[in-house]
Protein backbone atom coordinates (compact mmCIF):
# COMPACT_ATOMS: atom_id res chain seq x y z
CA UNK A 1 96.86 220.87 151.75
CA UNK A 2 97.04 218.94 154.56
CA UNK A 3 94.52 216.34 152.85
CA UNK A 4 97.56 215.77 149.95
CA UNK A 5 99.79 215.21 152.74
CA UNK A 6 97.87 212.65 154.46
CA UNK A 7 96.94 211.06 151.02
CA UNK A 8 101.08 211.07 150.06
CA UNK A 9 101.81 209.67 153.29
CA UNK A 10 99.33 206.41 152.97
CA UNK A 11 100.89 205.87 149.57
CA UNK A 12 104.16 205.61 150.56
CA UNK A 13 103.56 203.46 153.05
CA UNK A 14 101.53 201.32 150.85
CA UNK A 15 104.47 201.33 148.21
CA UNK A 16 107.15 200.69 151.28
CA UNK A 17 104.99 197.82 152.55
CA UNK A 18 105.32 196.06 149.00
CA UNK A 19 108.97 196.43 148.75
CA UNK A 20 109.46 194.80 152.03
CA UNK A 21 107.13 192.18 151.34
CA UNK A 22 108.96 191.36 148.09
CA UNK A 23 112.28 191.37 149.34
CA UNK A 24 111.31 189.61 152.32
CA UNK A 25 109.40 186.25 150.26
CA UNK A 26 110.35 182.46 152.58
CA UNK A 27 112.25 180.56 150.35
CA UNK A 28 109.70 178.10 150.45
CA UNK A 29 107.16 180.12 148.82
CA UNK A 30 109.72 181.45 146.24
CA UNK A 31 110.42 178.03 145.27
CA UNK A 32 106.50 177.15 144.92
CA UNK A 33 106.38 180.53 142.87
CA UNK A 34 109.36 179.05 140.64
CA UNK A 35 108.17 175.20 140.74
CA UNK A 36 104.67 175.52 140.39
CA UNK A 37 102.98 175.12 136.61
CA UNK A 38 100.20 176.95 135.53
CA UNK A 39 97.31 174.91 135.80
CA UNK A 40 96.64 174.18 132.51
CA UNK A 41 99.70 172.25 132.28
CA UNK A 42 98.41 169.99 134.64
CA UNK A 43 95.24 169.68 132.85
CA UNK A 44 97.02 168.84 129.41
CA UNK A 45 99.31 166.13 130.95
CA UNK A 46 96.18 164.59 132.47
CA UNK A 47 94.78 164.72 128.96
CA UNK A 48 97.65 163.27 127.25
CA UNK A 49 97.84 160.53 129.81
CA UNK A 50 94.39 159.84 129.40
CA UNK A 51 94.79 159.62 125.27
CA UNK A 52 98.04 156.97 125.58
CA UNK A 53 96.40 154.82 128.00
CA UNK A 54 92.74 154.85 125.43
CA UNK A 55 95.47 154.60 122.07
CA UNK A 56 97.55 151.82 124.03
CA UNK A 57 93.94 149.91 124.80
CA UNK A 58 92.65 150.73 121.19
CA UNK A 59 95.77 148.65 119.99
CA UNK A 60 95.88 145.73 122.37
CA UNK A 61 91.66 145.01 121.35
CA UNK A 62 92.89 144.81 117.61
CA UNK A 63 95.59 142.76 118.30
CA UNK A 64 93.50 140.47 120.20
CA UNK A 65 90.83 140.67 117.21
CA UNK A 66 93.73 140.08 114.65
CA UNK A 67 94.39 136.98 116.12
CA UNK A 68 91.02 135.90 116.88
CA UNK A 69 89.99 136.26 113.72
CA UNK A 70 93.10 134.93 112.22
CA UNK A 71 92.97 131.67 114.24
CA UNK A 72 89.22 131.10 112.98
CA UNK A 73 90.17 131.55 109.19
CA UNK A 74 92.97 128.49 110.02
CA UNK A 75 90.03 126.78 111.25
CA UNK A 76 87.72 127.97 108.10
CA UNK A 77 85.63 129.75 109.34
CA UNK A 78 84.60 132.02 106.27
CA UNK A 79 82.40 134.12 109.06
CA UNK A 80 85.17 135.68 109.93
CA UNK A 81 85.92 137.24 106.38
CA UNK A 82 82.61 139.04 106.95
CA UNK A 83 83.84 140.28 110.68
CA UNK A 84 87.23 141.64 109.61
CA UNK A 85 85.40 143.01 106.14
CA UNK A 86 83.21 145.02 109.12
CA UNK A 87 85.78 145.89 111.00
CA UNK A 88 86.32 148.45 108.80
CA UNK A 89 90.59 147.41 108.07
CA UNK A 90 91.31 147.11 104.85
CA UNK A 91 94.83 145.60 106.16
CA UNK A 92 93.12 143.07 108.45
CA UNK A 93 90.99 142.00 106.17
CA UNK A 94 93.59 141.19 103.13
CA UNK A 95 95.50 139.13 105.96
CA UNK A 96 92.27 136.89 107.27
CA UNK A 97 91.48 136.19 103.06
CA UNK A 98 94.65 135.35 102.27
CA UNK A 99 94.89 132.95 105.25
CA UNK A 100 92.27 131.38 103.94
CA UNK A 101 93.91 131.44 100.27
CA UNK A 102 96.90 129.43 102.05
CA UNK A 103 94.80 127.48 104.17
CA UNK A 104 92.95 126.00 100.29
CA UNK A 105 95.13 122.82 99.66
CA UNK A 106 93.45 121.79 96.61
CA UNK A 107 91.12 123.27 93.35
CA UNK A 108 87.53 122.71 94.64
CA UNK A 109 88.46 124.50 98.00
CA UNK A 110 90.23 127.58 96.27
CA UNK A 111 86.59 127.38 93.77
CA UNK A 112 84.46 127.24 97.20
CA UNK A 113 86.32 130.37 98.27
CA UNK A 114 86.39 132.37 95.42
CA UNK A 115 82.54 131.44 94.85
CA UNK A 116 81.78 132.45 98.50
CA UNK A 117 83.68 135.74 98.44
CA UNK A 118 82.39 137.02 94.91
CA UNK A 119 78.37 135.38 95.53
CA UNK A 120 78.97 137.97 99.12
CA UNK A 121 79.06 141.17 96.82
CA UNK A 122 80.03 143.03 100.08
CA UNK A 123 83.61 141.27 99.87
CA UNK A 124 86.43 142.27 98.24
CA UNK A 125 88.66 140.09 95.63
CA UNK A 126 91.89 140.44 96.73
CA UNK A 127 95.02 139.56 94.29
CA UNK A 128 96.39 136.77 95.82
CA UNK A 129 92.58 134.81 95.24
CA UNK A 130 92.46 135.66 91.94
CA UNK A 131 95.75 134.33 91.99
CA UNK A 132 94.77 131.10 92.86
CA UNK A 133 91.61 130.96 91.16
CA UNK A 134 93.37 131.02 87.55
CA UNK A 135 95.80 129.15 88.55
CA UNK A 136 93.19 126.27 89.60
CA UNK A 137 91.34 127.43 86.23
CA UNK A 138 94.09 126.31 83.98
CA UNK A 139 93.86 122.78 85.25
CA UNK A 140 90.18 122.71 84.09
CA UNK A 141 89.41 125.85 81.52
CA UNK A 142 85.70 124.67 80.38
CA UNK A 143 83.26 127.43 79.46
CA UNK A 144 81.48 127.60 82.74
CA UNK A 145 84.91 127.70 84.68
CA UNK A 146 86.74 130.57 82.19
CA UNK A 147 83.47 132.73 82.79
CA UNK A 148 83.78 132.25 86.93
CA UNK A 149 88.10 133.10 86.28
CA UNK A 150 87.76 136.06 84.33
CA UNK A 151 84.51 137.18 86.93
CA UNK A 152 86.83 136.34 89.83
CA UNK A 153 90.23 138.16 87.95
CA UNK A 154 87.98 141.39 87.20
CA UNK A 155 86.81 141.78 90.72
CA UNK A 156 90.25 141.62 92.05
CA UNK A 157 90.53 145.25 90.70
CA UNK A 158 93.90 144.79 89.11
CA UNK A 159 93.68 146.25 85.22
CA UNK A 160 97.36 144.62 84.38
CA UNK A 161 96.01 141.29 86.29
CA UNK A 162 93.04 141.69 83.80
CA UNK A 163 95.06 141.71 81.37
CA UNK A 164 96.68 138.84 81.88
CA UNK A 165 93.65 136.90 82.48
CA UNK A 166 92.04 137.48 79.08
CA UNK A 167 94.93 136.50 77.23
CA UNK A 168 95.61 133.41 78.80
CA UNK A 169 91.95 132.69 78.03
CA UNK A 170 92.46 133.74 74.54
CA UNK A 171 95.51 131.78 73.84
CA UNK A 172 93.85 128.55 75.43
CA UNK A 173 90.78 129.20 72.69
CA UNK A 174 93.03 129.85 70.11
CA UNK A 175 94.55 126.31 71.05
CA UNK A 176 91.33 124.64 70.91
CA UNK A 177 91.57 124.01 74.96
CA UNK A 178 87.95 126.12 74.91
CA UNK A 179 86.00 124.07 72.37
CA UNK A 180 82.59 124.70 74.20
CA UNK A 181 82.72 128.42 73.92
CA UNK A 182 82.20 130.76 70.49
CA UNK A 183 84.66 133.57 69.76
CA UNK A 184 80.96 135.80 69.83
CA UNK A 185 80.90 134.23 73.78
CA UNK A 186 84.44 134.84 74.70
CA UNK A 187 84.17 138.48 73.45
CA UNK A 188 81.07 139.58 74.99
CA UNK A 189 82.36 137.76 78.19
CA UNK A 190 85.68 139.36 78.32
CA UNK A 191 84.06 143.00 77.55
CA UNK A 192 81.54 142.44 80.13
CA UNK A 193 83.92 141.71 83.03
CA UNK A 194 86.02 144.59 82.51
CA UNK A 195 82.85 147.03 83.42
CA UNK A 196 83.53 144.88 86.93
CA UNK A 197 87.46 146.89 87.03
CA UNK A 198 87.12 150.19 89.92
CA UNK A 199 87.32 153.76 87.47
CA UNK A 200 90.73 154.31 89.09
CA UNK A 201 91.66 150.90 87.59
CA UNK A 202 90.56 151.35 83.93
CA UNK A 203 91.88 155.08 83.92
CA UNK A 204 95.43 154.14 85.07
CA UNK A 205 98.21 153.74 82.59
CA UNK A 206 97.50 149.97 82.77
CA UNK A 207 93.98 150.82 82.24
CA UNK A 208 94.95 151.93 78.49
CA UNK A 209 96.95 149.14 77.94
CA UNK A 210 94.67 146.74 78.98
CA UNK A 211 91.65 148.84 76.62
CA UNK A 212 94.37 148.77 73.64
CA UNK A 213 94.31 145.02 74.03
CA UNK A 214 90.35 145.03 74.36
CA UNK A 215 90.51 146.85 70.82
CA UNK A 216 93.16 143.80 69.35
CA UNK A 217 91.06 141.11 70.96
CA UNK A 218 87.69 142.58 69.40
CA UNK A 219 89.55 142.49 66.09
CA UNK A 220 90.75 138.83 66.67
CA UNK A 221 87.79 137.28 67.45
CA UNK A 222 85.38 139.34 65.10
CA UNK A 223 87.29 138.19 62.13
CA UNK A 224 87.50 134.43 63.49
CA UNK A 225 83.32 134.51 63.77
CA UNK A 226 83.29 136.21 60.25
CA UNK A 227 85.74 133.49 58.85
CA UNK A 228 83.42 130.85 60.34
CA UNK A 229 80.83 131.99 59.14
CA UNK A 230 81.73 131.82 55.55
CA UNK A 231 83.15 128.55 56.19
């Protein structure tokens, strides 16, 4: 009995101890109690800090290589097609080609580019070559040249573009403007080239369009070889 007692008595004092203690906090350590994060908040800040100032250095080193690379396609220097090709920015890239698409003041420099780009394989055809390319082509549509446009206009990836292409080559053969090339050349060139088009190109809507006018164009110029050949 007396053991209890002696047991009650240390836990009440224990309990009165804690009251007094809590009632009796400095305001100083209240406040820290009330101010003071968990540490982990720390720890994320620190880490979010950390990511701005890597994301805010990430962006100033591609600005610098923008313009770098941008200056040296002004200056022609097709090296730097391959270096923003690597760079792995699809939007870089289309800005250093076409820079070099303005920077083409005449026919045989837009022909050097487009040769240099598709002879790369590695390097895309963007629209704005092809562009230029047929626009160049029109001004000189031999045999040789047509086959380079509608190589050029197929690797630009563009099924309506495509489209385009092979019937402003058709409607210069049909006007004689293509005397060195047979209606059996034409055909297998323009069927070849569209193989060239990306499967998300040929299975878009302009895709079918542009195989409905495959189909017309087949018909065309297989009845002008079988007319000839009577003749």
């Amino acid at each position: 009995m007396f053991a209890v007692l002696i047991t009650s008595f240390l836990l009440l004092a224990v309990i009165s101890f804690a009251i007094y203690r809590r009632q009796h906090v400095s305001p100083g350590e209240s406040a820290n109690r009330i101010l003071s994060p968990p540490p982990s908040l720390f720890a994320d800040s620190i880490e979010q800090e950390q990511a701005r100032l890597e994301a805010a250095q990430l962006e100033k080193e591609r600005a610098e290589q923008r313009g770098q690379l941008l200056s040296r396609a002004v200056a022609g220097d097709k090296a730097a097609l391959r270096e923003a090709h690597q760079s792995g920015d699809a939007k870089l890239y289309e800005e250093v080609l076409c820079a070099f698409v303005r920077r083409a003041e005449n026919e045989k420099q837009v022909f050097a580019l487009a040769s240099y780009v598709a002879r790369e394989g590695s390097l895309p055809v963007n629209l704005k070559l092809a562009e230029a390319f047929a626009e160049s082509w029109r001004h000189a549509p031999d045999r040789r040249m047509t086959a380079e446009m509608l190589h050029v206009a197929a690797l630009a990836g563009d099924a309506k573009f495509y489209q385009q292409a092979i019937e402003t080559a058709l409607l210069y053969w049909r006007e004689r403007k293509l005397s060195d090339m047979t209606a059996e050349e034409l055909q297998q060139l323009i069927e070849s080239e569209f193989w060239l088009l990306p499967p998300d190109a040929r299975n878009s809507g302009a895709g079918f369009l542009l195989k409905r006018k495959l189909a017309h164009v087949r018909r065309e110029l297989a009845e002008t070889k079988t007319v000839t050949s009577e003749e």
